[in-house]
Protein backbone atom coordinates (compact mmCIF):
# COMPACT_ATOMS: atom_id res chain seq x y z
CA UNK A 1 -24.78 70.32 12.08
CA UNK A 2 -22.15 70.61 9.34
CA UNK A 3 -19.31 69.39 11.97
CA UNK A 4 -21.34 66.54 13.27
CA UNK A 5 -21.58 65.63 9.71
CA UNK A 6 -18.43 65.92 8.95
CA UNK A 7 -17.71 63.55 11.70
CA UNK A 8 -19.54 61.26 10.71
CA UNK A 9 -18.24 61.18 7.42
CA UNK A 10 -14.68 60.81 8.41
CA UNK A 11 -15.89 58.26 10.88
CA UNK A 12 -17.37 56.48 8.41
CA UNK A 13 -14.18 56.72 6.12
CA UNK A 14 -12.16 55.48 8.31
CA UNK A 15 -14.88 52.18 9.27
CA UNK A 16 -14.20 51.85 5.35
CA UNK A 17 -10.89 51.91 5.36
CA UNK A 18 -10.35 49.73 8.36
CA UNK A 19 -12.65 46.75 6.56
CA UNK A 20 -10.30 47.55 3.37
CA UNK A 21 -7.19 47.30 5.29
CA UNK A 22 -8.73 44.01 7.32
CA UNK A 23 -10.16 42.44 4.39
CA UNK A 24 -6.59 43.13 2.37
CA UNK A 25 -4.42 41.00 5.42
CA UNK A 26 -7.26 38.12 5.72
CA UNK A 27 -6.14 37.82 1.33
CA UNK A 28 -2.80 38.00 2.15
CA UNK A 29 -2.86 35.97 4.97
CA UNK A 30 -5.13 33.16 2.89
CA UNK A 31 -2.15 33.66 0.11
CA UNK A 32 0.92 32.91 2.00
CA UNK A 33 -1.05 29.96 3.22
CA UNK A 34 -2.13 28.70 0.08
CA UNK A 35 1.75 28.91 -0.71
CA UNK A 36 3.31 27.82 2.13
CA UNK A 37 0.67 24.48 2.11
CA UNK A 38 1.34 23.85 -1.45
CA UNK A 39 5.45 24.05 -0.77
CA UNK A 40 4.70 21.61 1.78
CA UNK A 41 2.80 19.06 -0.57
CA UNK A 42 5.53 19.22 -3.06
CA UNK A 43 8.28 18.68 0.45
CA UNK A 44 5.81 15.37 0.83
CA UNK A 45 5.70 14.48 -2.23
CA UNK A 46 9.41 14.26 -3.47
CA UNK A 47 9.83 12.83 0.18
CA UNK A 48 7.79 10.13 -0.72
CA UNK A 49 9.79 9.41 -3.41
CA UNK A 50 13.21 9.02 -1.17
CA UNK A 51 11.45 7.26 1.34
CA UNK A 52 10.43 4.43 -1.69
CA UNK A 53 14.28 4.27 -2.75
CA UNK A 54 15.92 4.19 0.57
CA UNK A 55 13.56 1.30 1.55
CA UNK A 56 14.50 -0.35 -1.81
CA UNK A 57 18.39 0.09 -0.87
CA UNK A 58 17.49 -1.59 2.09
CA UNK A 59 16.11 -4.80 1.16
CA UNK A 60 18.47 -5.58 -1.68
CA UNK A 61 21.52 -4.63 0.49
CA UNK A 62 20.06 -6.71 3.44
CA UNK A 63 19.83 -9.34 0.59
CA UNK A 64 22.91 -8.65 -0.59
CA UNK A 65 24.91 -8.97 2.65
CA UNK A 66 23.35 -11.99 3.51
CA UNK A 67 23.95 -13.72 0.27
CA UNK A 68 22.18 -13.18 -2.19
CA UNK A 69 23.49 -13.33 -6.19
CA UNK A 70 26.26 -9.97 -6.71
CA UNK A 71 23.77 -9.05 -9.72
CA UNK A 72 21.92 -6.81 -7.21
CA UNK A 73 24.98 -4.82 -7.12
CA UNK A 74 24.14 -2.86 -10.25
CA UNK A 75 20.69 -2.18 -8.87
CA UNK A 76 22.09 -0.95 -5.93
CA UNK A 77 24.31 1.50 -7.10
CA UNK A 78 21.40 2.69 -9.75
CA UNK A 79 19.00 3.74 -6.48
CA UNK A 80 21.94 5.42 -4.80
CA UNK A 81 22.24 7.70 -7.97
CA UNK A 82 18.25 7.81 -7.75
CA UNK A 83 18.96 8.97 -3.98
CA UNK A 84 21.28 11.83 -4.93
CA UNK A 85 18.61 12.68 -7.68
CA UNK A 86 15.76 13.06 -4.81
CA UNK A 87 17.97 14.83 -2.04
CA UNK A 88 18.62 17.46 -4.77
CA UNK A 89 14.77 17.82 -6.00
CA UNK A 90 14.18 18.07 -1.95
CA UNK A 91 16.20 21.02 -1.67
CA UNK A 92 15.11 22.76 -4.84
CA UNK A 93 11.42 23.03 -3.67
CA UNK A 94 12.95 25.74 -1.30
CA UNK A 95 16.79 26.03 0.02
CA UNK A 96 15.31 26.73 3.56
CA UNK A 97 15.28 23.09 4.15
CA UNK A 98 18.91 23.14 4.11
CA UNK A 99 18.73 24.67 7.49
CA UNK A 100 16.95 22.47 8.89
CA UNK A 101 18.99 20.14 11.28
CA UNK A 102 16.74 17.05 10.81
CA UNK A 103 17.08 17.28 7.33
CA UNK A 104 21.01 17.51 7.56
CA UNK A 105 21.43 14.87 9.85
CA UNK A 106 19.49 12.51 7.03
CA UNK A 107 21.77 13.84 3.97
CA UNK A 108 25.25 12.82 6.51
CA UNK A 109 23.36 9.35 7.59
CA UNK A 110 23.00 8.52 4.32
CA UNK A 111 26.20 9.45 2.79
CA UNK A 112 28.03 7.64 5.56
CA UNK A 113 25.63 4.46 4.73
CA UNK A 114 25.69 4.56 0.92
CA UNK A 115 29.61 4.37 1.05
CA UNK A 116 29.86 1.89 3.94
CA UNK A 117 27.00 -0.70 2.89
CA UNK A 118 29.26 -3.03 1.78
CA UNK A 119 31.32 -3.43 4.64
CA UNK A 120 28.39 -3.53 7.10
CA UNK A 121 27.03 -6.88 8.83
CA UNK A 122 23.64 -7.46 7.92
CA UNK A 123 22.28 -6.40 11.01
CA UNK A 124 23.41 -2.92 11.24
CA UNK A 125 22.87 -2.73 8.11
CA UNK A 126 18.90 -3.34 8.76
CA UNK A 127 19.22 -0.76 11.86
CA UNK A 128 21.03 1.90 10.23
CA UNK A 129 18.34 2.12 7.43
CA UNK A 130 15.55 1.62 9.71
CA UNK A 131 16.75 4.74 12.09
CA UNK A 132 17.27 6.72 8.59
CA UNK A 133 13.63 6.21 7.27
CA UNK A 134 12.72 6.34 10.94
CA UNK A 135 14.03 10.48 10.67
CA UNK A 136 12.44 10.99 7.38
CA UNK A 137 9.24 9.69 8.27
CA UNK A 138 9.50 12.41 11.35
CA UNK A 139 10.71 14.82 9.12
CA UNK A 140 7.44 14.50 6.99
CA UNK A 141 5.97 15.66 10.11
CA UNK A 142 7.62 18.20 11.24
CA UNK A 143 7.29 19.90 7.78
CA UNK A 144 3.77 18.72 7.34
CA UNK A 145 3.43 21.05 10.56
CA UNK A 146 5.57 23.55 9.73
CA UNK A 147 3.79 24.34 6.30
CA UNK A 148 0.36 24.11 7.90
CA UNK A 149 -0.66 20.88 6.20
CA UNK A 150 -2.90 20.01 9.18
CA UNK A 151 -5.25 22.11 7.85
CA UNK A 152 -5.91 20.18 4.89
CA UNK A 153 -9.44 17.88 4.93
CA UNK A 154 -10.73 15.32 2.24
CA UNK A 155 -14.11 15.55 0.89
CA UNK A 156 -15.19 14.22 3.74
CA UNK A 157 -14.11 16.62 5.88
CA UNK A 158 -11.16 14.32 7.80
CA UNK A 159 -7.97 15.36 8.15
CA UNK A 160 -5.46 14.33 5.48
CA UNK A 161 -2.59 14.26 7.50
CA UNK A 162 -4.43 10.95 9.49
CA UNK A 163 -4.16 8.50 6.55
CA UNK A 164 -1.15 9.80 4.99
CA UNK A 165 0.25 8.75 8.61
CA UNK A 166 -1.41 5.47 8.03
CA UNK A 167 -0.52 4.65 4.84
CA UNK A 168 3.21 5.80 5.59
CA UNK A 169 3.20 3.67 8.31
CA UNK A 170 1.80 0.46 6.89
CA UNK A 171 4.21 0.87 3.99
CA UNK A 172 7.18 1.03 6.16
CA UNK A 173 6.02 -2.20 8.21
CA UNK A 174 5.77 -3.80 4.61
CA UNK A 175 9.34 -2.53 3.67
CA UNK A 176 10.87 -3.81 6.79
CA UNK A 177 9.30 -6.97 6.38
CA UNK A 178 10.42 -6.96 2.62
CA UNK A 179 13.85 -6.44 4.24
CA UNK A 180 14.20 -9.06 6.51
CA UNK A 181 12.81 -11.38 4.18
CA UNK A 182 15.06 -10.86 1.20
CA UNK A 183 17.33 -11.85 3.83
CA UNK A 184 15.62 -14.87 4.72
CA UNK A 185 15.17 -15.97 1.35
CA UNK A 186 19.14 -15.02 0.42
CA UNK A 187 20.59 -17.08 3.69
CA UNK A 188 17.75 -19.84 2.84
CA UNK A 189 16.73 -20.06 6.50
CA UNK A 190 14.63 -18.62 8.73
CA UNK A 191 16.23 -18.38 12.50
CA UNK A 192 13.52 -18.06 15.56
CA UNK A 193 14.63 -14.08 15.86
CA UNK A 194 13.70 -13.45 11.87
CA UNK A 195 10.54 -16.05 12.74
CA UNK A 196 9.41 -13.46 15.46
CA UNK A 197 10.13 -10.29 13.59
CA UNK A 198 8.18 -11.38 10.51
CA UNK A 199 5.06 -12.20 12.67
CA UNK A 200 5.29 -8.78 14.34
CA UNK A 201 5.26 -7.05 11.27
CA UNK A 202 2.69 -8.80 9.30
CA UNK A 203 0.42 -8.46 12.18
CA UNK A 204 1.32 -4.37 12.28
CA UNK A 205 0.73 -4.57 8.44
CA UNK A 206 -3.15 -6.01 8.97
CA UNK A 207 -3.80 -3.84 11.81
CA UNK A 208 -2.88 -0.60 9.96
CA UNK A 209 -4.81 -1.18 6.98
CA UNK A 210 -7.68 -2.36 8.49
CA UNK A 211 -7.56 0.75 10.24
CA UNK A 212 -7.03 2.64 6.97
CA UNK A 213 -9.75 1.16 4.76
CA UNK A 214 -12.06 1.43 8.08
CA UNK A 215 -11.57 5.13 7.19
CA UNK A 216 -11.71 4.76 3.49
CA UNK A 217 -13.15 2.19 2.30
CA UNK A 218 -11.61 -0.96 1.11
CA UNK A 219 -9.42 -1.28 -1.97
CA UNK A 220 -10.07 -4.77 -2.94
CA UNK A 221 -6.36 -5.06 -5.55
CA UNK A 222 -4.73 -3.03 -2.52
CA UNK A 223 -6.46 -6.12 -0.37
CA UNK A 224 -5.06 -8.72 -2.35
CA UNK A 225 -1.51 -7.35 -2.85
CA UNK A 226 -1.15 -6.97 0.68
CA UNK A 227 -2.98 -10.64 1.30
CA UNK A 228 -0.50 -11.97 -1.27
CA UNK A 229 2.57 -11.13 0.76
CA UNK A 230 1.13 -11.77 3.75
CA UNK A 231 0.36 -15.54 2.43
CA UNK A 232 3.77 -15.73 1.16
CA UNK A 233 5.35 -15.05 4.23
CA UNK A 234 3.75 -17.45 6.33
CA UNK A 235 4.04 -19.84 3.36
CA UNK A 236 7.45 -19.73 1.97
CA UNK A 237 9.57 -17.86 4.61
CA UNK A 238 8.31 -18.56 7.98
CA UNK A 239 9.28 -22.20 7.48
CA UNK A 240 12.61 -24.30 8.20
CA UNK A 241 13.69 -24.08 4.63
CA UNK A 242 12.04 -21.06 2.97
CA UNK A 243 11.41 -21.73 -0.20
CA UNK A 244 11.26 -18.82 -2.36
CA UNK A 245 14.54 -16.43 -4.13
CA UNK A 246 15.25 -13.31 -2.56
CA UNK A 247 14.13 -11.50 -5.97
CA UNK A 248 10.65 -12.74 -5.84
CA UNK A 249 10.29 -12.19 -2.40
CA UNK A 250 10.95 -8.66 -3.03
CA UNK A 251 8.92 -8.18 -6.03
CA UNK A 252 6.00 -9.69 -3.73
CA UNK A 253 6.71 -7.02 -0.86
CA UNK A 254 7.16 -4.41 -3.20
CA UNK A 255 4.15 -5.29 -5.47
CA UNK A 256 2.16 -4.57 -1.44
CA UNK A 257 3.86 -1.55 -0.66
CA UNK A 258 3.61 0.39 -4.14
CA UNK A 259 -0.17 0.00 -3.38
CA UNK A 260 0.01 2.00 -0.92
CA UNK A 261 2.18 4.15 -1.86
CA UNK A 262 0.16 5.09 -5.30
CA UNK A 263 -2.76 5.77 -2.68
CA UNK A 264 -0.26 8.40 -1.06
CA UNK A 265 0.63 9.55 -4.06
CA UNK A 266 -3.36 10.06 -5.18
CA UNK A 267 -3.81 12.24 -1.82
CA UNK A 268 -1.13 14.51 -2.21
CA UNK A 269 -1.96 14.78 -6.32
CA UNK A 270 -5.50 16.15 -5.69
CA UNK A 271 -4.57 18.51 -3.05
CA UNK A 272 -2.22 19.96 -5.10
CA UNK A 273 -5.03 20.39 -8.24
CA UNK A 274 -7.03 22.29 -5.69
């Protein structure tokens, strides 16, 4: 009897000790994801921040190229310093990101574009930004995978990751359609091709946040800021002789795309508190 109980007991230890050792790598394991999650909200957040300023750059140097008043210069060169300012809060989250070849590719696109702006046509000046913030939005994704952000849920117990897509999304439809008509409103005319563009994209503006607030609810000053710009494009750009300065244009657009991305900047905020 003493040796069976002896077995036991040692059987039992080691049960014990298993559950110990088990219970010590599900903490450790719930740690590093806790860390590696909130790394990854702070990635998206100072993203976010970039993203705003390089879609700025590109509506006032669209404006600028296609004649709009040289004070925009000064404003210009401010958000490139602003840039420089982000890309380095980027990196200090964690150096890792350095390796990352998306990530390096978007630092060498946008030092070739910040020193070349002003020798660009309007045009590829438009496309080169939009293929920038096109990378950045997909590198928001990839890290957004990378650092498990998936996981994350609202109170509601939705994925995250589904309206910070949205919102992204509808803000970068706004800030293309800011773009294009700063241009507008610079050249003072409004050719079929900008005509057609500026349809698309307020149509792809009112389908994505009808989609959003479908999901969550209805913010009735985010409503109006976006109904105000789309108004004012139908109403003072989309017309043979638009009718409105390039700076108020943008002021409109940007007045409809900061309310969105405040929302953004809510749903990252209160993930990080928890």
């Amino acid at each position: 009897m003493p040796d069976v109980n002896s077995a036991l007991m040692l059987a039992l230890a080691f049960v014990v000790v298993l559950l110990a050792v088990t219970a010590g790598l599900l903490v450790e394991r719930r740690r590093t994801r806790l860390q590696r999650q909130a790394r990854g909200l702070q990635w998206l957040a100072s993203l976010r921040v970039l993203l705003s300023h390089i879609q700025k750059h590109r509506g006032l140097t669209t404006g600028l190229l296609s004649g709009s008043e040289p004070g925009m210069v000064a404003e210009i060169e401010g958000l490139q310093n602003s840039v420089s300012r982000d890309l380095a809060a980027i990196a200090a989250v964690d150096l890792s990101i350095e390796e990352n070849s998306r990530w390096q590719g978007i630092t060498q696109h946008w030092a070739r574009l910040a020193g070349n702006y002003r020798h660009a046509e309007p045009e590829n000046n438009l496309t080169q930004h939009n293929h920038l913030i096109k990378n950045i939005l997909y590198l928001i994704d990839d890290l957004a995978q990378e650092c498990e952000l998936l996981y994350l849920k609202n109170a509601a117990n939705k994925p995250l990751h589904l309206y910070w897509r949205e919102l992204l999304a509808a803000a970068e439809f706004i800030g293309q359609a800011r773009a294009i008509g700063t241009g507008v409103a610079a050249a003072g005319s409004c050719d079929n091709v900008a005509r057609i563009r500026l349809g698309f994209l307020c149509e792809k503006i009112q389908t994505n946040t009808r989609r959003l607030w479908s999901e969550i609810g209805c913010d009735k000053e985010q409503l109006g800021r976006i109904n105000r710009l789309i108004t004012c494009v139908n109403e003072h750009l989309m017309v043979t002789e638009p009718d409105i300065s390039p700076t108020d244009f943008f002021e409109v657009a940007t007045d409809a795309l900061d309310s969105l991305l405040e929302q953004f900047d809510r749903l990252i905020k209160e993930q990080l508190w928890q």
